[in-house]
Protein backbone atom coordinates (compact mmCIF):
# COMPACT_ATOMS: atom_id res chain seq x y z
CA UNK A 1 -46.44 -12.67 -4.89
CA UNK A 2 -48.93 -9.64 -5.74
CA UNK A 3 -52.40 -10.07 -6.37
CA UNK A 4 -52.79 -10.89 -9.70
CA UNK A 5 -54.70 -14.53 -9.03
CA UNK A 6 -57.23 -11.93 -8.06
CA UNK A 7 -57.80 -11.19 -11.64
CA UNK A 8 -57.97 -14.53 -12.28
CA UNK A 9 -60.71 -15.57 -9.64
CA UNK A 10 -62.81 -12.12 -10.95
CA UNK A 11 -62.85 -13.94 -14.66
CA UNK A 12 -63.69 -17.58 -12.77
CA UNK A 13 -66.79 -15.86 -10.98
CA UNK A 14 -67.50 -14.11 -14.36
CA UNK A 15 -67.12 -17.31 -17.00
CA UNK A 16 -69.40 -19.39 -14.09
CA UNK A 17 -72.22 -17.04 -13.70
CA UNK A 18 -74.29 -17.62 -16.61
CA UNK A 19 -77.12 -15.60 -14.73
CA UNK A 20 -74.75 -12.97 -15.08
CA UNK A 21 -75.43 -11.81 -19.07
CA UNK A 22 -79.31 -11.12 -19.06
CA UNK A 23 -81.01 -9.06 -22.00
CA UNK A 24 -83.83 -7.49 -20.35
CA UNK A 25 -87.16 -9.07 -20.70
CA UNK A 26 -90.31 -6.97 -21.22
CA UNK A 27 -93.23 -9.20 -22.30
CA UNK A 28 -95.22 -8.95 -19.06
CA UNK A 29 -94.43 -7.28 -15.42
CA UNK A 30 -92.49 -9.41 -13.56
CA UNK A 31 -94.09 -10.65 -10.23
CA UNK A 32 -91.69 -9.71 -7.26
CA UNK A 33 -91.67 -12.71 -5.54
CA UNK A 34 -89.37 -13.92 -8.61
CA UNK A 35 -87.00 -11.07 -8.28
CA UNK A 36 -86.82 -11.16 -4.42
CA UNK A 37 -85.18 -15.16 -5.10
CA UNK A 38 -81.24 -15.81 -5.20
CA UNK A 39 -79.54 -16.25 -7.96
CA UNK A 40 -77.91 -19.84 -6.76
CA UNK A 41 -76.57 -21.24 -9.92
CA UNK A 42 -74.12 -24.14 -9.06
CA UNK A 43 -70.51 -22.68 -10.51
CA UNK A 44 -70.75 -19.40 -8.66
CA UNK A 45 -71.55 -20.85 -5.21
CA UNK A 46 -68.88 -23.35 -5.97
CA UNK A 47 -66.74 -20.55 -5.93
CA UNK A 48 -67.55 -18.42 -3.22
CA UNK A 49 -67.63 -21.56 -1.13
CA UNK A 50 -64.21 -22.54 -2.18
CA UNK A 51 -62.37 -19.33 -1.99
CA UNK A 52 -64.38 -18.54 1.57
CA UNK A 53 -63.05 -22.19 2.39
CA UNK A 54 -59.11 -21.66 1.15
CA UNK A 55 -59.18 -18.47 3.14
CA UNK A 56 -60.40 -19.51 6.45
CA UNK A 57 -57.77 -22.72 5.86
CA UNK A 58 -55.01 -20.68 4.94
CA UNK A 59 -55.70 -18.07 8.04
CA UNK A 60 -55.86 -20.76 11.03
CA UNK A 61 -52.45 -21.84 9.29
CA UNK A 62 -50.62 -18.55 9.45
CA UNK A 63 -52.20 -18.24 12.50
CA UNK A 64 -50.91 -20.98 14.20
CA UNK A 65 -47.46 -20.59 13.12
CA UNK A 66 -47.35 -16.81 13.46
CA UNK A 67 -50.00 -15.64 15.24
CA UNK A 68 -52.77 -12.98 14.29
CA UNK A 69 -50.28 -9.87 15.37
CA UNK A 70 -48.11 -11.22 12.15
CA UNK A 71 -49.04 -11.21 8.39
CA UNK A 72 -53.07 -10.84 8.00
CA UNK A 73 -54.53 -9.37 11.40
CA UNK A 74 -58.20 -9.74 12.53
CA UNK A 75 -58.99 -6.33 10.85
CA UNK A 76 -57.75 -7.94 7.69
CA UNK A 77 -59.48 -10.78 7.94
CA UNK A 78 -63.04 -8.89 8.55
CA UNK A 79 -62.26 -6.91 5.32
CA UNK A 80 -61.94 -9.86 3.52
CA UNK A 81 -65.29 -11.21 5.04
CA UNK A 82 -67.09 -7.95 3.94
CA UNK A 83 -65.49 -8.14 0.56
CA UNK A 84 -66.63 -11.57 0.26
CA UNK A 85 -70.42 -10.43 1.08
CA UNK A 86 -70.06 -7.76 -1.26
CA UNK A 87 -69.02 -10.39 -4.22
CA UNK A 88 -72.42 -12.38 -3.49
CA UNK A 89 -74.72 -10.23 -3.27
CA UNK A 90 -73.16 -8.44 -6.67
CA UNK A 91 -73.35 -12.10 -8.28
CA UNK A 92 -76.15 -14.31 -6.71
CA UNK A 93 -78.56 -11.79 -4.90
CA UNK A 94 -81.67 -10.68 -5.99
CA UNK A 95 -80.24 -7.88 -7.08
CA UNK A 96 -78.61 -9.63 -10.46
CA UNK A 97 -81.75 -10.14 -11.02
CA UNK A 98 -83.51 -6.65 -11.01
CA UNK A 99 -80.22 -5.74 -12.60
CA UNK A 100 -81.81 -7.26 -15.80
CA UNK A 101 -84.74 -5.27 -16.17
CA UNK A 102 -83.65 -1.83 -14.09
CA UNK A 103 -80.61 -0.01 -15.34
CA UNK A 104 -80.21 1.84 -11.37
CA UNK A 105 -80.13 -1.85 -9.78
CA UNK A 106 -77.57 -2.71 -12.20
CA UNK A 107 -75.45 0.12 -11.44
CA UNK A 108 -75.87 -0.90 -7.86
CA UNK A 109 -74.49 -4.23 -9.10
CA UNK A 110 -71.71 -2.57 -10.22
CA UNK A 111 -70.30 -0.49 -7.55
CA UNK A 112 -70.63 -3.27 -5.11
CA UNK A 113 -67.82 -5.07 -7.06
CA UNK A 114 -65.90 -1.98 -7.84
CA UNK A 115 -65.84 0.47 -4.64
CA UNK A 116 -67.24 -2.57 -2.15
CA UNK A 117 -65.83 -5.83 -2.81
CA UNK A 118 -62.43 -4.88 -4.57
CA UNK A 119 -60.75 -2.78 -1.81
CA UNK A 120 -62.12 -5.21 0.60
CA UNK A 121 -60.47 -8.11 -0.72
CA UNK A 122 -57.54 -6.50 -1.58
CA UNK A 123 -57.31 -5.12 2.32
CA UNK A 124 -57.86 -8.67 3.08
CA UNK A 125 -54.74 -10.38 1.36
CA UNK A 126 -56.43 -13.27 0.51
CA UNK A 127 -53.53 -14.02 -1.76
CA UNK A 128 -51.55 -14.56 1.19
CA UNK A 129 -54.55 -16.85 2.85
CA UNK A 130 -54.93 -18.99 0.13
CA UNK A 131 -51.16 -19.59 -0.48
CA UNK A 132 -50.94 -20.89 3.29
CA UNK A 133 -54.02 -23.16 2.16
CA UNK A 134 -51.70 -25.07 -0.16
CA UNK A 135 -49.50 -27.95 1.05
CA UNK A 136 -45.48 -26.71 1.08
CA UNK A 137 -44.67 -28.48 -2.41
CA UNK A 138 -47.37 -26.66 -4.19
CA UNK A 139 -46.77 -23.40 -2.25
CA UNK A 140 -42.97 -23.58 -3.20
CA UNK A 141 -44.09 -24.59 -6.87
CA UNK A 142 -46.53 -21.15 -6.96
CA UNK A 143 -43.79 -18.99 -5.20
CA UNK A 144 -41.09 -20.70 -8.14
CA UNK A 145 -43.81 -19.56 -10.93
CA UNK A 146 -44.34 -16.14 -9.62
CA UNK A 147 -40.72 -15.35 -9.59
CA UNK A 148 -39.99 -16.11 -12.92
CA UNK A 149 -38.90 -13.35 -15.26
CA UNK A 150 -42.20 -13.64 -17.26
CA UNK A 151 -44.33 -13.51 -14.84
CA UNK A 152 -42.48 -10.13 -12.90
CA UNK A 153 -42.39 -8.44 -16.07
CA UNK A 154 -46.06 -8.54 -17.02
CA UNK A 155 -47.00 -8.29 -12.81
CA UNK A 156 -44.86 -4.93 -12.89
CA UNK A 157 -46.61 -3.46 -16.28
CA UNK A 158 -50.22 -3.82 -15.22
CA UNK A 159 -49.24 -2.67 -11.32
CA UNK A 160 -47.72 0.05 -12.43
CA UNK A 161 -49.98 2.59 -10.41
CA UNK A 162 -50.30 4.80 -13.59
CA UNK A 163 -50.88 1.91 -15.79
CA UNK A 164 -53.55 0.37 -13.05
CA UNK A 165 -55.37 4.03 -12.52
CA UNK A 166 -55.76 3.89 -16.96
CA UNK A 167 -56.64 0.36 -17.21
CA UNK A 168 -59.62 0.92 -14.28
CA UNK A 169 -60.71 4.12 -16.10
CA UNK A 170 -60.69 2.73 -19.25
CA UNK A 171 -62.65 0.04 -18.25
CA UNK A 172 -65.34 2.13 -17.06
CA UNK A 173 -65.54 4.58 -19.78
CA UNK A 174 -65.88 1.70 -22.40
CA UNK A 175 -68.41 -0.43 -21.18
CA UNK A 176 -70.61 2.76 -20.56
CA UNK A 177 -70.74 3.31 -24.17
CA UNK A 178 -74.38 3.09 -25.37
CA UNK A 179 -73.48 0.27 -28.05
CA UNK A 180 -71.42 -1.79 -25.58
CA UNK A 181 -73.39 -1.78 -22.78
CA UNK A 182 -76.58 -3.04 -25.05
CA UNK A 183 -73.99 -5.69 -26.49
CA UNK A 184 -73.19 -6.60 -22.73
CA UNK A 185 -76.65 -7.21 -22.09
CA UNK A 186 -77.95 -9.56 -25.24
CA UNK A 187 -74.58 -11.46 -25.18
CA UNK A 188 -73.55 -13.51 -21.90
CA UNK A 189 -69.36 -13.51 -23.14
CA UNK A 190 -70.12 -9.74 -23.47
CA UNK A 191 -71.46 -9.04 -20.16
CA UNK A 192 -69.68 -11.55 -18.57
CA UNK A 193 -66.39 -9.45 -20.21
CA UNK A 194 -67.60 -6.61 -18.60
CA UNK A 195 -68.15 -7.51 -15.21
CA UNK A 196 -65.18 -9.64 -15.22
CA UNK A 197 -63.14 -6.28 -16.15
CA UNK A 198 -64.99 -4.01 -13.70
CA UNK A 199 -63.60 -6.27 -10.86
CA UNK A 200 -60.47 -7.06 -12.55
CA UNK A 201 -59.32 -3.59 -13.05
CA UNK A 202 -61.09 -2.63 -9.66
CA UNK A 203 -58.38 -5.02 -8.05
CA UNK A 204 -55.41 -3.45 -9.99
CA UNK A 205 -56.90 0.03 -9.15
CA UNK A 206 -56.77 -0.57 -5.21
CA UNK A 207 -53.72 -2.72 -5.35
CA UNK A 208 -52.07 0.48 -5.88
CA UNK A 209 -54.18 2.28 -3.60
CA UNK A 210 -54.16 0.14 -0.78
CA UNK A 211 -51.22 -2.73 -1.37
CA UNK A 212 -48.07 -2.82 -0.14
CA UNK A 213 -46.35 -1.86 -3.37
CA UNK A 214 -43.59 0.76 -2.76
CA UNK A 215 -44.45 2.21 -6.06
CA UNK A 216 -47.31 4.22 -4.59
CA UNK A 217 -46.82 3.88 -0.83
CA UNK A 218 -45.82 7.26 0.55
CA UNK A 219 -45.55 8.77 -3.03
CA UNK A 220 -48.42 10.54 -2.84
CA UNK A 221 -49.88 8.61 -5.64
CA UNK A 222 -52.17 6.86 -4.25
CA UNK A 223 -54.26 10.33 -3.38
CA UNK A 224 -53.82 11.81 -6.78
CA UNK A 225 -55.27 8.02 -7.97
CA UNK A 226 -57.80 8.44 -5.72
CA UNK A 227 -59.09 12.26 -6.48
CA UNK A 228 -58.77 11.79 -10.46
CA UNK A 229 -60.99 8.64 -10.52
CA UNK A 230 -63.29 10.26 -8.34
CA UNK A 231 -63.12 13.53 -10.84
CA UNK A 232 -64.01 11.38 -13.99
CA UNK A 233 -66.61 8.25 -12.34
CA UNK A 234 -68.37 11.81 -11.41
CA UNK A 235 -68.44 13.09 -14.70
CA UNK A 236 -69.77 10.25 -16.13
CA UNK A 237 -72.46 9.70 -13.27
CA UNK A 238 -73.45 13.01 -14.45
CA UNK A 239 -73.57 12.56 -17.79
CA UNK A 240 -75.88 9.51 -17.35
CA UNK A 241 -77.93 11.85 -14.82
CA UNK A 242 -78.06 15.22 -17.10
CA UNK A 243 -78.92 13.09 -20.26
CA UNK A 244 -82.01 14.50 -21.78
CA UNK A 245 -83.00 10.96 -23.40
CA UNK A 246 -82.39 7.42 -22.05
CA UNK A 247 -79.03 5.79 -23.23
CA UNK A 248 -80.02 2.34 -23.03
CA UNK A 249 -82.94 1.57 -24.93
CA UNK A 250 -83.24 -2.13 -23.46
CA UNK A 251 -83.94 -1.06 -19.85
CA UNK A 252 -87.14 1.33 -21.65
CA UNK A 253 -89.52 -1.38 -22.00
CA UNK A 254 -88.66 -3.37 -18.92
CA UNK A 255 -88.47 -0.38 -16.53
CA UNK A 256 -92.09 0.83 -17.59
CA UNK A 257 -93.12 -2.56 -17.28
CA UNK A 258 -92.19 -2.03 -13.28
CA UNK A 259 -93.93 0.99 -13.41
CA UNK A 260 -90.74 3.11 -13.51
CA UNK A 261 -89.50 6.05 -15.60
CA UNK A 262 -86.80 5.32 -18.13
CA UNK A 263 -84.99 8.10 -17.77
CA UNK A 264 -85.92 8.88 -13.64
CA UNK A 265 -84.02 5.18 -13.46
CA UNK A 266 -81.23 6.38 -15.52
CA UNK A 267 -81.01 9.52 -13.71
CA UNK A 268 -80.62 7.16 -10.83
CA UNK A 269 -77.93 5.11 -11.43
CA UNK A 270 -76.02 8.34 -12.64
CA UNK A 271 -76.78 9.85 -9.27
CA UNK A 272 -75.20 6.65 -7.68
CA UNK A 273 -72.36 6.11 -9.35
CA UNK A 274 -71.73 10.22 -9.08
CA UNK A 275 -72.80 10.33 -5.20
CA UNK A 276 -72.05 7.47 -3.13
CA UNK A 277 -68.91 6.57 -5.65
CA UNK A 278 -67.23 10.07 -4.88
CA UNK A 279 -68.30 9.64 -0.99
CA UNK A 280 -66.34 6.08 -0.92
CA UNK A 281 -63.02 7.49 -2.92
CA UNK A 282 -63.16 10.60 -0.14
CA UNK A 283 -63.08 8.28 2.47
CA UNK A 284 -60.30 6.17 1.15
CA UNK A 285 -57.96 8.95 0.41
CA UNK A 286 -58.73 10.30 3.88
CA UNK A 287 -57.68 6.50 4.94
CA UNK A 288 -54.34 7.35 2.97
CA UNK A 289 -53.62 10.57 4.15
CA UNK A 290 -54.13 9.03 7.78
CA UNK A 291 -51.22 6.31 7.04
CA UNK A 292 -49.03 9.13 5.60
CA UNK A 293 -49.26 10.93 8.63
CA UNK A 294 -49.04 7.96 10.79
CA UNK A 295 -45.62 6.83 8.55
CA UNK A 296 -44.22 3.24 7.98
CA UNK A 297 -45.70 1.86 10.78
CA UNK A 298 -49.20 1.85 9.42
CA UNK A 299 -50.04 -0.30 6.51
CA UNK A 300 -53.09 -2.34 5.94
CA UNK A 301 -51.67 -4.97 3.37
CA UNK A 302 -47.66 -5.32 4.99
CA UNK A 303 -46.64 -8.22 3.66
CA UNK A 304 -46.26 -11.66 5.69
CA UNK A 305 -43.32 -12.63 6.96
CA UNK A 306 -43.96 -16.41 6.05
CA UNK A 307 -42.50 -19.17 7.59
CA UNK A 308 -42.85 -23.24 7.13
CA UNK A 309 -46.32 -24.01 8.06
CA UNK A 310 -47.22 -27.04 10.63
């Protein structure tokens, strides 16, 4: 199976996190001791709980029957961990909530699910955890729906590493339009469409990075993936930083209301998507050329070698 429930848990966390869509609120300074509280609304700590849960069920499974040198390792494991991290403190720290009134914070938000969480949970194979979680009638009913012609066909279109690169680029390029990000934050489907894409195309994007997919493994891809989405998230960190006038004229009010400068803020979350974002696609290409060199036997997401659980 590939990691396409992936998607489907990054639209679960989206759909349950009302807290997510917030229209920044201006009327009077907000009192940090209100911003420095989690975000704990019941559906997504349902989630994390669950899918933290599954995973740590579904590893002492493959575990006992194959043991940690087989199928997801201890390294594997920790990435998944730090992926997990990642995810909450993107959707139930305090930073969701300064994400609402300062546009920086929110790009902060943002880059934790895209360049933080998504290759960590896609190193981490939780796919593979979770289907050891099941009980061996529903794992052979999954592993029967999965290999039906339907589902292959649309799996192979959106994996297609040219196809995943466009659909992560896309994503990003949209959402930054003035009109749609404004949209994103007065309307909670909107915004919880957007963040639900970021991480959904994220996952696509490093599934053909970092999977096991022989499409891109050893083609080279991967690297060319990796330097032309660092090329163009660069571009458009800079355009947000070089803009003469503030894009987003929601975050005016509420940033001056923190005592910030519109544009300084916007300047800043260019400078972080531009910065640290080209910093971590560096050091993941330099992770790729290092399993080039290092051939076959080198792969951070081989697939398991399953076998009936106990």
């Amino acid at each position: 199976m590939g990691a396409l429930p992936l998607l489907a848990v990054a639209v679960g966390f989206g759909w349950a996190a009302p807290v997510l869509a917030h229209a920044p609120q201006a009327a009077s300074a907000p009192q940090w001791a209100e911003l420095s509280r989690w975000s704990l609304e019941p559906w997504p700590v349902v989630l994390l709980t669950a899918s933290a849960a599954l995973y740590a069920l579904g590893l002492a499974r493959l575990w006992r029957h194959a043991g940690a040198a087989r199928g997801i390792d201890r390294r594997q494991a920790l990435s998944f961990a730090g992926g997990w991290l990642a995810l909450a403190a993107a959707l139930a720290s305090p930073l969701d909530r300064l994400g609402a009134l300062v546009f920086s914070a929110h790009m902060v938000q943002h880059e934790a699910l895209m360049i933080v969480a998504a290759p960590l949970l896609v190193l981490g194979r939780p796919l593979a955890a979770w289907t050891w979680a099941l009980q061996p009638p529903h794992r052979r009913l999954a592993g029967r729906a999965t290999r039906s012609s339907a589902f292959a066909s649309a799996w192979h279109a959106i994996t297609q590493p040219l196809a995943a690169w466009g659909l992560h680029a896309l994503a990003l390029w949209i959402w930054h339009v003035p009109q749609l990000f404004e949209a994103a934050l007065h309307a909670e489907w909107v915004h919880v469409l957007q963040h639900a894409s970021f991480l959904g195309t994220a996952l696509l994007f490093w599934w053909a990075v970092l999977g096991p997919d022989p499409r891109s493994r050893g083609s080279g891809f991967a690297i060319a993936s990796l330097f032309t989405t660092m090329l163009h998230t660069g571009a458009l960190g800079a355009l947000l930083s070089l803009a003469p006038t503030a894009w987003y004229p929601s975050y005016v009010a509420s940033a001056a209301a923190l005592g910030l400068d519109p544009l300084a803020d916007q300047q800043l979350g260019g400078l972080l998507m531009w910065v640290p974002g080209s910093v971590a696609y560096l050091a993941a290409a330099l992770v790729i050329v290092a399993r080039l060199l290092a051939g076959p036997a080198f792969s951070p997401a081989m697939p398991v070698r399953p076998g009936p659980p106990r």
